[in-house]
Every structure is written in structure tokens, then in C-alpha cells.
Protein backbone atom coordinates (compact mmCIF):
# COMPACT_ATOMS: atom_id res chain seq x y z
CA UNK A 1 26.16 -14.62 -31.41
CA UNK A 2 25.66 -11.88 -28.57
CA UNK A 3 26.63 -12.73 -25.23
CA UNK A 4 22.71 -13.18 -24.28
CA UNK A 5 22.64 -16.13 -26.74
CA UNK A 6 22.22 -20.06 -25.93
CA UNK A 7 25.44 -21.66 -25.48
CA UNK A 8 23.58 -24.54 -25.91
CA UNK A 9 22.19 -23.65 -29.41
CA UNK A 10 23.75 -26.72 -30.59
CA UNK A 11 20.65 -29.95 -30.95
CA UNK A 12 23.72 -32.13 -30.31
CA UNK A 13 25.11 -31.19 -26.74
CA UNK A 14 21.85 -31.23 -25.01
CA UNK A 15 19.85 -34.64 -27.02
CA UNK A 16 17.20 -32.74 -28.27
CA UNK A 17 14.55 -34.47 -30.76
CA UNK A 18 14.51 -34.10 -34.16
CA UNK A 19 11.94 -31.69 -34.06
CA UNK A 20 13.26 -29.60 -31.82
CA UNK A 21 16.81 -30.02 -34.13
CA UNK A 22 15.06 -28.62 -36.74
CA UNK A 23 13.66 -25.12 -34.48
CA UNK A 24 17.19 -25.06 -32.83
CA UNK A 25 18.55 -23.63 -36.91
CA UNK A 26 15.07 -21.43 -37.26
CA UNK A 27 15.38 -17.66 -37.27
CA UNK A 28 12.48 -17.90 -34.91
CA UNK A 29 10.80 -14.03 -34.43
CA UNK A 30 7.50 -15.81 -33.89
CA UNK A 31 7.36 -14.48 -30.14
CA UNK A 32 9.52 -13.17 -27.15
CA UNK A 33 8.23 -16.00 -25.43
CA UNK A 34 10.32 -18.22 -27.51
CA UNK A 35 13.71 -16.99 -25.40
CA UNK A 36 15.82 -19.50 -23.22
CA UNK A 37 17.09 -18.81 -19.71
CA UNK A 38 20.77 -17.66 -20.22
CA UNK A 39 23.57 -20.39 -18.30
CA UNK A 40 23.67 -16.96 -15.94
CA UNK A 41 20.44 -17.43 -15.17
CA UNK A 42 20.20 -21.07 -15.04
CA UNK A 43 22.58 -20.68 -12.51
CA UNK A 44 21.27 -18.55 -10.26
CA UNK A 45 17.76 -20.65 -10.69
CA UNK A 46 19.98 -23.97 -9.48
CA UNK A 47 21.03 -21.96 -6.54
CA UNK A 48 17.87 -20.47 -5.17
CA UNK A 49 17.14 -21.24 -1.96
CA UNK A 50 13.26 -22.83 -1.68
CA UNK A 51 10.44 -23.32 0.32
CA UNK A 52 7.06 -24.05 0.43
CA UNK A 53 5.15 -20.95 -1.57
CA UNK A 54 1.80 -21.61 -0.54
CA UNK A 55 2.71 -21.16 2.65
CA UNK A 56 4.54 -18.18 2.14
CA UNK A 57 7.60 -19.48 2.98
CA UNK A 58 9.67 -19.88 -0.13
CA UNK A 59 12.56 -16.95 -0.10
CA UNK A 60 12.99 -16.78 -3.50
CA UNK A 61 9.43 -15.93 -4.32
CA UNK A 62 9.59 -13.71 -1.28
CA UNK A 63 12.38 -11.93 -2.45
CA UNK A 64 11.08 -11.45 -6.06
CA UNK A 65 7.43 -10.00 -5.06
CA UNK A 66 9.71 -7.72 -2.42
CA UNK A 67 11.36 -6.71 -5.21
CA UNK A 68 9.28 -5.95 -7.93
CA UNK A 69 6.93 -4.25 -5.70
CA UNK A 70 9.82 -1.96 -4.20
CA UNK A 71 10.12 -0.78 -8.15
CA UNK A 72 7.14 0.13 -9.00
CA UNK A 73 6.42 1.83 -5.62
CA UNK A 74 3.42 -0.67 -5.02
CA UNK A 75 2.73 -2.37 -1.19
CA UNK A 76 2.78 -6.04 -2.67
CA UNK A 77 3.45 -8.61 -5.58
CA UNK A 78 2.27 -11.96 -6.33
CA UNK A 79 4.40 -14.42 -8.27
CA UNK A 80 1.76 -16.42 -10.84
CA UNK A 81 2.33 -18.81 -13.60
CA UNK A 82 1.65 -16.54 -15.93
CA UNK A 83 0.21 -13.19 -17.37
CA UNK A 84 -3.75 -14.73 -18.47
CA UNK A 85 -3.50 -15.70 -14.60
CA UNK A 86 -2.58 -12.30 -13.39
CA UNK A 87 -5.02 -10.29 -15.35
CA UNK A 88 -8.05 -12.72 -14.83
CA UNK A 89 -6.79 -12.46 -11.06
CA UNK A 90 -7.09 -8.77 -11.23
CA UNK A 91 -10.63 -8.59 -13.03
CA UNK A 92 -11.74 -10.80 -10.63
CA UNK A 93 -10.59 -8.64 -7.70
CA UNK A 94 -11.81 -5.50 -9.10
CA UNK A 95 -15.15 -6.33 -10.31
CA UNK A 96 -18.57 -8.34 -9.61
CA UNK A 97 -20.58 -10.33 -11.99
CA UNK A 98 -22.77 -8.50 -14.66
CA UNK A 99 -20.14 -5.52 -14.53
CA UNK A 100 -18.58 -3.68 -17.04
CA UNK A 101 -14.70 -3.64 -18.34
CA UNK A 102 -13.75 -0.41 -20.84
CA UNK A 103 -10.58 -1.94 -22.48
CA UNK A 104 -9.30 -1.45 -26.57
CA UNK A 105 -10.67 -3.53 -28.89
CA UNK A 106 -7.08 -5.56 -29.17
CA UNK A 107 -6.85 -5.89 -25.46
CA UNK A 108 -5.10 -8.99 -24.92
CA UNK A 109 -7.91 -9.80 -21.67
CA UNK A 110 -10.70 -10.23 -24.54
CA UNK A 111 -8.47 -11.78 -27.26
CA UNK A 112 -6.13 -14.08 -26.19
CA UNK A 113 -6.95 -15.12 -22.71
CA UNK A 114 -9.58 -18.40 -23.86
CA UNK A 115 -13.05 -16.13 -22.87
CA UNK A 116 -11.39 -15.90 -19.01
CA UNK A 117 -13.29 -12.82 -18.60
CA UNK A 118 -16.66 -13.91 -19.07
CA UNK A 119 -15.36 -17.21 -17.72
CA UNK A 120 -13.95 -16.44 -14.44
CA UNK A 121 -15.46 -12.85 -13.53
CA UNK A 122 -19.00 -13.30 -15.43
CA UNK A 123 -18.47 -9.59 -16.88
CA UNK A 124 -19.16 -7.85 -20.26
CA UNK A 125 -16.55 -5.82 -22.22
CA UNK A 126 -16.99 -2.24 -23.38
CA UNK A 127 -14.52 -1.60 -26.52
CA UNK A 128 -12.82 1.07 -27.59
CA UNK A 129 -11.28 1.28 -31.52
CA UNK A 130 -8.52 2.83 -33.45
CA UNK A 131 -4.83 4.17 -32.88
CA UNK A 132 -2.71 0.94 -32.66
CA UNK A 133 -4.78 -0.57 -29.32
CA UNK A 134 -4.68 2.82 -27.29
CA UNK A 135 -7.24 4.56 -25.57
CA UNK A 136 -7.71 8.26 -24.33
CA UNK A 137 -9.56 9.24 -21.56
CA UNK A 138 -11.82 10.86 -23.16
CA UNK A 139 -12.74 8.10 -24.82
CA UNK A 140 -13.07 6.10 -21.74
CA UNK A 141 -15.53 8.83 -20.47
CA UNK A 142 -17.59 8.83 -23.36
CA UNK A 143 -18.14 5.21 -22.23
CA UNK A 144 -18.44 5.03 -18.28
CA UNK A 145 -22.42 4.24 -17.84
CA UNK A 146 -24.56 6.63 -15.42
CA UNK A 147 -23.47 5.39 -11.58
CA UNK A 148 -27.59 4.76 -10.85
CA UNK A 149 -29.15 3.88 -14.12
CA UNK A 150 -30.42 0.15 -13.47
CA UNK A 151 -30.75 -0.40 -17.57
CA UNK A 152 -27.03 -0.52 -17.77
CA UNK A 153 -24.37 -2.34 -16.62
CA UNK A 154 -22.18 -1.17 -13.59
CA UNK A 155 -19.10 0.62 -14.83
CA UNK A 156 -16.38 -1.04 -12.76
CA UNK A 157 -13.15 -1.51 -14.28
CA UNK A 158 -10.99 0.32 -17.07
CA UNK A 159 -7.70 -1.67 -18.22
CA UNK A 160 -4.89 -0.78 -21.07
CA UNK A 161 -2.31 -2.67 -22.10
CA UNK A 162 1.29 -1.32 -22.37
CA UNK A 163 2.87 -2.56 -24.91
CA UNK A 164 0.21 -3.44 -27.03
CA UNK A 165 0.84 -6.58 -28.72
CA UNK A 166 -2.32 -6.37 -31.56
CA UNK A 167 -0.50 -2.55 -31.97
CA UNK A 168 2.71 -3.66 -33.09
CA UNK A 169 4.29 -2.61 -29.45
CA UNK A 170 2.58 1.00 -29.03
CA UNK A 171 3.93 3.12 -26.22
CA UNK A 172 1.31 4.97 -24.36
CA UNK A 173 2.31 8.77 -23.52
CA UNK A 174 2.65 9.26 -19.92
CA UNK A 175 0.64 12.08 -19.39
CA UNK A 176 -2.97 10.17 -21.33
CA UNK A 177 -2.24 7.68 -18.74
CA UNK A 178 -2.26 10.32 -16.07
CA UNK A 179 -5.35 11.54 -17.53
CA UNK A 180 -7.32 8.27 -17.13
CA UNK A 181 -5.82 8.06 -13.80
CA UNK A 182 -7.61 10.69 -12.78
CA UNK A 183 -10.95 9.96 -14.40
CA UNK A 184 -11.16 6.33 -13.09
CA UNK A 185 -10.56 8.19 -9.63
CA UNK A 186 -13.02 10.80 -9.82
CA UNK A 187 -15.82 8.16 -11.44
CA UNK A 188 -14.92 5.55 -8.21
CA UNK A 189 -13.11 2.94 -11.43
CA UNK A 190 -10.43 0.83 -10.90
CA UNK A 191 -7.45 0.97 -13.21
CA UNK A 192 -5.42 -1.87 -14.07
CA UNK A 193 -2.41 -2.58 -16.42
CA UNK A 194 -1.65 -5.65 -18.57
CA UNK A 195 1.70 -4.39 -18.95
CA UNK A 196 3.12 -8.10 -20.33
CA UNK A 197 5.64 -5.75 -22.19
CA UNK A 198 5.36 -3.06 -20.11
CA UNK A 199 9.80 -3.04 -19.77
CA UNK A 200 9.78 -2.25 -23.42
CA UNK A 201 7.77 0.74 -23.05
CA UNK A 202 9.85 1.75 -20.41
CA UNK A 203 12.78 1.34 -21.70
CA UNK A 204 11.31 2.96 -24.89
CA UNK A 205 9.56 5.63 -23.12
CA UNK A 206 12.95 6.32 -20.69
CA UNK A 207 10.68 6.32 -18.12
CA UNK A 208 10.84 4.48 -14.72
CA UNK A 209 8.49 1.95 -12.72
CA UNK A 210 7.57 4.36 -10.05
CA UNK A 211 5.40 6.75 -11.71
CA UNK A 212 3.51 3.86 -13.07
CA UNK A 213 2.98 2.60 -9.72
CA UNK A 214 1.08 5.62 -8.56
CA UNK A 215 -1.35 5.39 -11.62
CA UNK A 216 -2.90 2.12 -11.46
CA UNK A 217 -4.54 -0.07 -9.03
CA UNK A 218 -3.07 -2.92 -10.37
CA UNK A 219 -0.22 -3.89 -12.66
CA UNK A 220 0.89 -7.05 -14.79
CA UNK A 221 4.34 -7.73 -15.77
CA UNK A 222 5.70 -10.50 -17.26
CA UNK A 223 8.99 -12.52 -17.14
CA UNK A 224 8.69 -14.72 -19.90
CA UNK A 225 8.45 -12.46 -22.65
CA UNK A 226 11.71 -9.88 -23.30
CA UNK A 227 13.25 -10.75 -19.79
CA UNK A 228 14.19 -14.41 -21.09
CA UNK A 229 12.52 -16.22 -18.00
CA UNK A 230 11.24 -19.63 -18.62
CA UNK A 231 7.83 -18.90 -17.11
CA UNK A 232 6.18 -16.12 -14.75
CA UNK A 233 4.50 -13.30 -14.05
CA UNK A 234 4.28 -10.98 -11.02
CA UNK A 235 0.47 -9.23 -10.01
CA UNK A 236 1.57 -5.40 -8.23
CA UNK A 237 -0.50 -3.67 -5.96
CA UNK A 238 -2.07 -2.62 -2.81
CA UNK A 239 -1.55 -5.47 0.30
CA UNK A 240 -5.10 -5.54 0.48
CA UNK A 241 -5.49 -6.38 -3.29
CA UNK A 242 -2.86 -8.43 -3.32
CA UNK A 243 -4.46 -10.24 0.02
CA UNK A 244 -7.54 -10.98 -2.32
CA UNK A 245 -5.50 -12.04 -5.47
CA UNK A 246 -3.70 -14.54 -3.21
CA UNK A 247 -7.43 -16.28 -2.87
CA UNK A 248 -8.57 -15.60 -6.44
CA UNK A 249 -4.91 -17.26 -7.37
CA UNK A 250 -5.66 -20.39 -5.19
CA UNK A 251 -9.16 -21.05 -5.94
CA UNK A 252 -7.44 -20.62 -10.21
CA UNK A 253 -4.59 -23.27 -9.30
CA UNK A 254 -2.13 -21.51 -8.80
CA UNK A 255 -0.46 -21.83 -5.53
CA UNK A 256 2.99 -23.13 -6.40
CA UNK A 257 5.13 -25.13 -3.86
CA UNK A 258 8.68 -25.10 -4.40
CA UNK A 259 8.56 -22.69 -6.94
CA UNK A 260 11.82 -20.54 -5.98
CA UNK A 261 13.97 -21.77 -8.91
CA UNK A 262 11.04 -19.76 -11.70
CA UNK A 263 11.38 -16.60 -8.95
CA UNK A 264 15.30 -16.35 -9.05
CA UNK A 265 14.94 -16.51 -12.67
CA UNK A 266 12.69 -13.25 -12.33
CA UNK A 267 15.16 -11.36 -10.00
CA UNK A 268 17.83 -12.07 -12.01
CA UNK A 269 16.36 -10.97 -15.37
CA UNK A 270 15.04 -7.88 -13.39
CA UNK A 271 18.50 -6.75 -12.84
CA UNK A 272 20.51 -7.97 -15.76
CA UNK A 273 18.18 -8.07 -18.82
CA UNK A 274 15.62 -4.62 -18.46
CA UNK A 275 18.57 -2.61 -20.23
CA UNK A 276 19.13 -4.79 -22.59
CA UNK A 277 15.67 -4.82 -24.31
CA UNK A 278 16.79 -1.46 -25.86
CA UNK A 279 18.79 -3.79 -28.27
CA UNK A 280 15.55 -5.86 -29.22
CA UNK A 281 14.01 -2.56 -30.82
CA UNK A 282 16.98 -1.88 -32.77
CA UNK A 283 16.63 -4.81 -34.43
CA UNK A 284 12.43 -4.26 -34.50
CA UNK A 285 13.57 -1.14 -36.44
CA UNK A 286 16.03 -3.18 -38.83
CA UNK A 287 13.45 -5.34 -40.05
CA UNK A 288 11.01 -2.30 -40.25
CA UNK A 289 13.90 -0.71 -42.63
CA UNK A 290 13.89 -3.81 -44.69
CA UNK A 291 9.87 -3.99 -45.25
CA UNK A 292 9.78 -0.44 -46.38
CA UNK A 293 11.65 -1.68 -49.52
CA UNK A 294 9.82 -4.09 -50.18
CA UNK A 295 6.95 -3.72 -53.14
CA UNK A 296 4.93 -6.53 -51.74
CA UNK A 297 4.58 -4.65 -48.80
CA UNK A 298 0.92 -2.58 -48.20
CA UNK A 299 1.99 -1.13 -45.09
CA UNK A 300 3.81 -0.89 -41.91
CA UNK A 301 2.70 -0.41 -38.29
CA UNK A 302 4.65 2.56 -36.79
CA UNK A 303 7.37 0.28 -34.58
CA UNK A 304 8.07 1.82 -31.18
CA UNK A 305 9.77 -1.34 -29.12
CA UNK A 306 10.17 -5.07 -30.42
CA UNK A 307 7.21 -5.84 -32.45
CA UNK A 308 6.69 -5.24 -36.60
CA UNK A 309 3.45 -5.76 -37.63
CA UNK A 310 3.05 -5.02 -41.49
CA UNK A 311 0.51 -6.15 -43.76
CA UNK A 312 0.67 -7.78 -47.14
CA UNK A 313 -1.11 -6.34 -50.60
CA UNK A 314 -4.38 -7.67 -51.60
CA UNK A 315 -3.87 -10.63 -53.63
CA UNK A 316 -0.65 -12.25 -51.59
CA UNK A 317 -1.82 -15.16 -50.00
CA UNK A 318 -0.66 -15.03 -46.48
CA UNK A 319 -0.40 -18.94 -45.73
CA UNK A 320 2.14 -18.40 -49.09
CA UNK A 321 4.34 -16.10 -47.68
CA UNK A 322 4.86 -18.28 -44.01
CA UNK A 323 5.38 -21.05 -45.98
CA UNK A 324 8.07 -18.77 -48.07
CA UNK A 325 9.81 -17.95 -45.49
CA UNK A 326 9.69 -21.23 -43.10
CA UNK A 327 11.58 -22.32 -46.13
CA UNK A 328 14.65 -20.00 -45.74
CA UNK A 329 14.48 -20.77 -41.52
CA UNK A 330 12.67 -18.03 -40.79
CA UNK A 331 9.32 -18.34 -38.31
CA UNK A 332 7.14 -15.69 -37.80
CA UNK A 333 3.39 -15.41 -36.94
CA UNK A 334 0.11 -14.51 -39.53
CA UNK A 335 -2.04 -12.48 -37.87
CA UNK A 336 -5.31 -13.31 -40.57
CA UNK A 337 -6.33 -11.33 -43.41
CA UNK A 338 -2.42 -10.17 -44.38
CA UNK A 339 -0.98 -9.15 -41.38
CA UNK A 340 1.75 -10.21 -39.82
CA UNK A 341 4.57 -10.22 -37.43
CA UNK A 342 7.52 -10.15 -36.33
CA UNK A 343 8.83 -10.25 -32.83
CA UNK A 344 12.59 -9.24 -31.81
CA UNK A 345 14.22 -10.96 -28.65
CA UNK A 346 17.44 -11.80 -26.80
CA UNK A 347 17.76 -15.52 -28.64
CA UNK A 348 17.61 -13.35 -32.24
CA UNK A 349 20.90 -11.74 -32.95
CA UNK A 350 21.57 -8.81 -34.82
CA UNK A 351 23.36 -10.78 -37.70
CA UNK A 352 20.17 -13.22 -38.03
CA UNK A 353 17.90 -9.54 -38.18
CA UNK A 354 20.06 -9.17 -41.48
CA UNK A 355 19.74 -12.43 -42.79
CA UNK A 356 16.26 -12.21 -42.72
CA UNK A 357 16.66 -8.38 -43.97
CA UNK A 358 18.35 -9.83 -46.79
CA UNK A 359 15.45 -12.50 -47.24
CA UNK A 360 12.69 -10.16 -47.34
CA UNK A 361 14.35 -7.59 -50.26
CA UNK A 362 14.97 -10.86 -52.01
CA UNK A 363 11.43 -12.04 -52.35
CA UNK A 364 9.14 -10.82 -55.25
């Protein structure tokens, strides 16, 4: 096991169920958000000094926003319960009802966030297709309605999501961001970020939070996912945004009290596990290595950070295969109509990548 590993893999030493016995021995690359705090981490959660959040006087949470938004360059940060809150908070924020969002087709806002959009902001999505769930800006203008035309809806918001998780973990290129930038700016649009992976792309991408933090109005990042916190996500931007979200965040339920231990968690895994997610897409590109020798195998998404999506040839029941491989310990998630995937973290080790390497060239 790597040093980021459980020490308390073992069912035994901490009375788990058997149920949960039987995931402790799974291979499980079903999703980042399947990671454990480390006993680091755990520690510096049992240590956190507290107070009461909503209002505003637990340090730990202080500290964290203070933190996060000093990366990115940003004026403020809200701590939330998680990323669905913080990018329903932000559509909220930027938009009225009856407006228009331009996303990507796979944006995680339309797919996997229960119908919050038309839910919580009353607004209608514009969609963009093709090229692993990113979008160019010309593209977006192609789609921006005329400012004064009363027949359409009001243009109001474009978002992107970086990594994108329907993609298979596609990096944008820095400069097509810079690009849209620019066009939100000169059409009066505001720009916002589900970057729930975002750290992967930077860490992919070598590049750093600051430049990101002068593109967007508002940015997403999550905890939970590659950074191995048990829970949270952090909402970046200006202090009069972020004075807004605070009231869009309340009237959601999401003012925390003593919510300092989940924060510490957060600071910590901001400055011991970012670097560390380079190791996650080596083994991404392990399993990618194993798939591409495998005849069952239709094709591969391109695999930039810690996600392998691949699809299975017509006539390979996908239910089948899951079922295949839950049998040799191995959990990963079926996407619908063949494709699947795989999702590399901190509680996966390098040794259980080859196991299941050895799995897939194994099956016929």
C-alpha cells in the first residue's frame, strides 16, 4: 500500500458491517469520491479549533475560504456541503428566472445535479455537443441570443466544467478559456466554473490557480473527490458574489454550525494532497494501456487526468461485464449503452491498477 492508503483497511479493527467487510477487499475505481480521510488528516480534523459558521465565527472555515481564495487570486470563498450546492448557488447568483445557461451537453449542472437548475433558478439550458464535454468560444457565440430580441430568452450565464467527468477527465487549453473570457465580457455574460476536478487539470495542465482566478466570475472546487476529504466544497469569487451566495446558501440549507472539523480537512488536503494527484493519472494511464489490448474493447476516450472511459463492442452486454468483474473485486461504474468507467484515486494503489490490468487482458 502507498503511504496515502487506509491504515484502517482492515473490516476488523474498526467493527465495520458485513457489508461494508465485503467493499473494504473491493478494487473500488467506481469514483474519487469513494477516498477516506488519511489518519494525517483525521488528525488535524480532531484538532481544529470551531465555532459557530453561520455566524461567521468558526476559524477553521475562516481559515479555509481565506485560503482557497488567496490561491486562486479571488476576494472570497464559501465553504458548502458540496459541489451540486455550489454550482446551483452560483446559477442562482448569476441569473434570473426564464434566462438562459450555454453549458456542454455533459455538463454535470444539467446531468447530475436532480433538475437543480430548473429547480432552484427557473432557467433553460442552451447545449453545446462534441469533443469530450468542451466548448469553444466560438461556439458559445454562435449561441448567445440578440441582447433586445423579446422572442428569446435572456443570454445570462455561460459555464464549463474542468475536468469533465462525462469526457473521461478532458483538460481544457488555457488560452480557449481565455477566449470565452473575453467573449462573456464583451457580451455583459457571466462565466462560471464547475471545476469539481479542476486540481487534476491543473496538475495535468502544470498550470496554477491564479490565472484561473482572473477568468471566471465564479469557481467550484471540490474536496471530496481527488483531495480525499470526507465532504466539501468551496464557492470562489468576488465579496460581493460571495455576499449573495452566503443568502442563496442559507435559504438551500446550508449554513453549517460547527463545521470546522470538514474545513481542516480541506486545508490540509490543499497542502498535502494537490501534488499527489499526478500519481492518480499514472495509474488512469495504466488501465488505459491495459484496455488497448483488449479485443472486447470498441474504443477508448483519450485519458488526460484520472478518469478512463472506454466503451464496449456491440453485442457485450454491459450489466455482464460489471457483474464480471464485481466477481474478481473489482467496482467500477456503467455509464448506459457500453460505456464505462473507471476512476483512479488515493485509496487505489498502483499494485491493485495491475491486478485489475491483469483482469481485464484475462477476460474474453
Amino acid at each position: 500500500m502507498s503511504g496515502f492508503q487506509r491504515e484502517n483497511c482492515n473490516p476488523e479493527r474498526v467493527g465495520v458491517s458485513a457489508k461494508a467487510s465485503y467493499l473494504y477487499r473491493m478494487i473500488d475505481l467506481r469514483s474519487d469520491t469513494f477516498t477516506l480521510p488519511t489518519r494525517e488528516m483525521r488528525e488535524a480534523m480532531y484538532n481544529a479549533p470551531l465555532g459557530d459558521d453561520v455566524f461567521g465565527e468558526d476559524p477553521s472555515i475562516n481559515a479555509l475560504q481565506e485560503k482557497a481564495a488567496a490561491l486562486f487570486g479571488m476576494e472570497a470563498a464559501l465553504f458548502c456541503p458540496s459541489g451540486t450546492m455550489t454550482n446551483q448557488i452560483a446559477v442562482k447568483v448569476h441569473t434570473r428566472p426564464g434566462d438562459e445557461i450555454i453549458c456542454h451537453e455533459y455538463a454535470h449542472i444539467y446531468n447530475y445535479e436532480g433538475g437543480g437548475v430548473a429547480f432552484n433558478s427557473a432557467c433553460q439550458m442552451r447545449f453545446i455537443s462534441g469533443n469530450r464535454g468542451l466548448i469553444t468560444a466560438d461556439e458559445v457565440a454562435a449561441r448567445i441570443n440578440p441582447a433586445h430580441d423579446i422572442h428569446a430568452a435572456r443570454t445570462s450565464l455561460v459555464e464549463v466544467e474542468n475536468t469533465c467527468n462525462k469526457g473521461g477527465g478532458s483538460c481544457y487549453e488555457l488560452e480557449e478559456l481565455k477566449q470565452i473570457s473575453a467573449l462573456c465580457k464583451q457580451h455583459d455574460l457571466k462565466f462560471h466554473m464547475d471545476g469539481a476536478r479542476l486540481w487534476n487539470a491543473l496538475v495535468a495542465k502544470k498550470e496554477t490557480p491564479e490565472t484561473y482566478g482572473q477568468l471566471f466570475d465564479s469557481i467550484s472546487i471540490c474536496l471530496s473527490k481527488g483531495l480525499g476529504c470526507p465532504v466539501g466544497s468551496l464557492l470562489l469569487g468576488s465579496t460581493g458574489f460571495i455576499r449573495e451566495a452566503l443568502r442563496v446558501r442559507k435559504k438551500l440549507g446550508g449554513g453549517m454550525r460547527q463545521a470546522g472539523m470538514l474545513a481542516a480537512a480541506g486545508s490540509y488536503a490543499l497542502e498535502h494532497h494537490v501534488a499527489r494527484l499526478a500519481e492518480d493519472h499514472l495509474k488512469a494511464r495504466r488501465l488505459q494501456e491495459a484496455l488497448e489490448d483488449c479485443l472486447w474493447v470498441k474504443a477508448i476516450e483519450r485519458v488526460e487526468t484520472n478518469i478512463v472511459i472506454f466503451y464496449l463492442h456491440p453485442g457485450r452486454e454491459e450489466k455482464a461485464f460489471l457483474d464480471r468483474m464485481k466477481e474478481q473485486d473489482i467496482l467500477l461504474i456503467g455509464m448506459g449503452q457500453g460505456k464505462l468507467r473507471f476512476v483512479t484515486h488515493l485509496d487505489v494503489s498502483m499494485e491493485q491498477v495491475d491486478q485489475v490490468a491483469e483482469v481485464l487482458k484475462k477476460l474474453n
